[in-house]
Protein backbone atom coordinates (compact mmCIF):
# COMPACT_ATOMS: atom_id res chain seq x y z
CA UNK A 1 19.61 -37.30 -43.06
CA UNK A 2 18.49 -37.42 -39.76
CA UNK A 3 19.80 -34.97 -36.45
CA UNK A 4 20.18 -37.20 -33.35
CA UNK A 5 20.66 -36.31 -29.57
CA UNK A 6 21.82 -39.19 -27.77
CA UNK A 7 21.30 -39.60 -23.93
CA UNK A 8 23.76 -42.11 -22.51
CA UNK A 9 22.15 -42.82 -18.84
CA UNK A 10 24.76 -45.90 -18.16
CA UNK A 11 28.28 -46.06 -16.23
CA UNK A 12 31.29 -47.15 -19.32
CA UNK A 13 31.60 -50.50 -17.56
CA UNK A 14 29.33 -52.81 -15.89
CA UNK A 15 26.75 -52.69 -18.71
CA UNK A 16 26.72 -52.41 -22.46
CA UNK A 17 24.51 -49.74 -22.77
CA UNK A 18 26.97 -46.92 -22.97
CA UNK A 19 29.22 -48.88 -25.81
CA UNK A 20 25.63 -49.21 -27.60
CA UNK A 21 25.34 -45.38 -27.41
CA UNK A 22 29.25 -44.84 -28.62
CA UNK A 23 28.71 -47.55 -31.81
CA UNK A 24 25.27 -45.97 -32.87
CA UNK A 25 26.72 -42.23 -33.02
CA UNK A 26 29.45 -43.44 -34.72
CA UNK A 27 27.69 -45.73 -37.55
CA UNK A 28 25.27 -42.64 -37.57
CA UNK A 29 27.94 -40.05 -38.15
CA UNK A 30 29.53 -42.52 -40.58
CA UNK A 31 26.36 -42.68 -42.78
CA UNK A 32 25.86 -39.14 -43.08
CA UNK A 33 23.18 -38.70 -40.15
CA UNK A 34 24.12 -35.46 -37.61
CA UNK A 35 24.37 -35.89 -33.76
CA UNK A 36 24.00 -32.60 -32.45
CA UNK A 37 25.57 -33.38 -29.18
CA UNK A 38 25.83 -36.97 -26.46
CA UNK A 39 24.45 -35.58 -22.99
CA UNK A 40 25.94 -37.62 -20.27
CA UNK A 41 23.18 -38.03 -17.68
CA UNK A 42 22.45 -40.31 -14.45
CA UNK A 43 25.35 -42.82 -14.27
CA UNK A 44 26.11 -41.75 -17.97
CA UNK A 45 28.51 -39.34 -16.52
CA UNK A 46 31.08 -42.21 -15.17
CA UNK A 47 31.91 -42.46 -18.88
CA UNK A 48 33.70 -39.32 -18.53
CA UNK A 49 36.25 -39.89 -15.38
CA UNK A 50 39.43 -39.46 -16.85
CA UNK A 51 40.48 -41.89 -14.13
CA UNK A 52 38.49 -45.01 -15.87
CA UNK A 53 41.76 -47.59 -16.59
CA UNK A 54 40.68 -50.56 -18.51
CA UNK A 55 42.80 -53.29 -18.84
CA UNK A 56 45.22 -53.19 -21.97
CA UNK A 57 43.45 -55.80 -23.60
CA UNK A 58 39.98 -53.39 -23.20
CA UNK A 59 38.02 -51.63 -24.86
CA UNK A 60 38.55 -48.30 -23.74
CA UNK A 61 35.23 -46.41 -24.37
CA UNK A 62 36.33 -42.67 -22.51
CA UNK A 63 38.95 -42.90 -25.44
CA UNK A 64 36.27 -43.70 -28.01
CA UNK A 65 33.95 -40.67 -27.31
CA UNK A 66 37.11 -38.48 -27.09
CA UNK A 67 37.93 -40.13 -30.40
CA UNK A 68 34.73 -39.20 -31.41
CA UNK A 69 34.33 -35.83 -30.66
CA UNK A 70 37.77 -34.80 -32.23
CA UNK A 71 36.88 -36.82 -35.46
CA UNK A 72 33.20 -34.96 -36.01
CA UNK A 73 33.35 -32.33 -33.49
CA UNK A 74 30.22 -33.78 -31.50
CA UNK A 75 29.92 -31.67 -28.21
CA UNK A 76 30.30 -34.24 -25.12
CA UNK A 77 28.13 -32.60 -22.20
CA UNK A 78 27.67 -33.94 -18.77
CA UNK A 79 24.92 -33.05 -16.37
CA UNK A 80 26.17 -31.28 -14.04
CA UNK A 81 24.50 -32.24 -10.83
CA UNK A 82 24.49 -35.71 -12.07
CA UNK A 83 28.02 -35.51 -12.28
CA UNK A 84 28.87 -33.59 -8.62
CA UNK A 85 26.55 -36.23 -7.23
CA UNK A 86 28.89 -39.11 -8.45
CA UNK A 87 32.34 -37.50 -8.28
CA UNK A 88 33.22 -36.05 -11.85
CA UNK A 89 34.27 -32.73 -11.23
CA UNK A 90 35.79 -30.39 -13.81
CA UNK A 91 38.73 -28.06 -12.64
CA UNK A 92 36.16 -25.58 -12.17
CA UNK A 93 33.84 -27.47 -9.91
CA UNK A 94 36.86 -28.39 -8.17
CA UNK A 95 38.16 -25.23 -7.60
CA UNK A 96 34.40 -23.80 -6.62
CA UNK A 97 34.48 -26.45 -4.02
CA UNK A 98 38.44 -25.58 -3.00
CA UNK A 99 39.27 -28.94 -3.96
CA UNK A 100 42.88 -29.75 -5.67
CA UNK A 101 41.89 -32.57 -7.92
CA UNK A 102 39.45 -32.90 -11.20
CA UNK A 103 38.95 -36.15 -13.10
CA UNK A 104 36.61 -34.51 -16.20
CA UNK A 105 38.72 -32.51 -18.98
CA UNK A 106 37.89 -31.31 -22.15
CA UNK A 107 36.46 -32.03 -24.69
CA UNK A 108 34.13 -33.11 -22.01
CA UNK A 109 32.05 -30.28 -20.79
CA UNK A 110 29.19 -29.46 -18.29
CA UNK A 111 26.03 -28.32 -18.76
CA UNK A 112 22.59 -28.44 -17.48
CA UNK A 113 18.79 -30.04 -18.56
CA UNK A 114 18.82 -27.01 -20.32
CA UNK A 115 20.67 -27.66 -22.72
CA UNK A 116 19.68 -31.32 -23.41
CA UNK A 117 15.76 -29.60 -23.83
CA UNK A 118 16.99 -26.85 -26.16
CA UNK A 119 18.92 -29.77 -28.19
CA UNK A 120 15.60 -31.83 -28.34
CA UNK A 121 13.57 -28.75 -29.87
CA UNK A 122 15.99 -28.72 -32.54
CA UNK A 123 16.87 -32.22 -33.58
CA UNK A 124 14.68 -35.08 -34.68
CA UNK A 125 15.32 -37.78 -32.31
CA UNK A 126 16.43 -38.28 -28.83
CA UNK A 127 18.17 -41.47 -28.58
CA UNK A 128 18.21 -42.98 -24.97
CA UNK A 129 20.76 -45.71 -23.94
């Protein structure tokens, strides 16, 4: 079986990309295959605003990686800057910048290139949506 990182560079709405990222980690982690972790980069890290409302009738996708992660344990990891950049601040960020509001909570966690680069040494594809 195969060890995947998956890159999701896409916002949860506007485009499919990021619901292509969310159905091939899950038919991958349903067939056996490992993904080591998603890394949430670029506009990737809209998916994790707890604020995101879809409609009812919706697919919700921040529940689906949530979803996810609880079902296989898959660590969820946004890029940091990325995220600052756009708005997604965890209640550490926002309490680092003295602000009184976060919209990122676990099992959503951030982390740096680093750790997407240390997760690429180790698995055997890096899948980019």
């Amino acid at each position: 079986m195969s060890k995947f990182i998956i890159q999701v560079n896409s916002p949860a709405y506007g485009s499919s990309s990021s619901y292509n990222a969310y159905r091939f980690a899950e038919t991958a982690l349903k067939n056996g295959h490992v993904v080591d972790k998603v890394f949430f980069y670029q506009d990737g890290v809209l998916n994790t605003n707890h604020l995101n409302s879809p409609a009812s009738d919706e697919f919700d996708l921040g529940k689906a990686w949530l979803s996810l992660s609880d079902r296989y344990n898959v660590p969820l990891i946004n890029c940091v800057s990325a995220a600052l950049r756009r708005g997604v601040l965890s209640q550490t960020d926002a309490n680092e910048n003295q602000l009184s509001h976060w919209n990122m909570e676990p099992p959503f966690i951030m982390g740096g290139l680093g750790e997407l680069v240390i997760g690429i040494e180790s698995a055997d594809r890096l899948i980019s949506f």
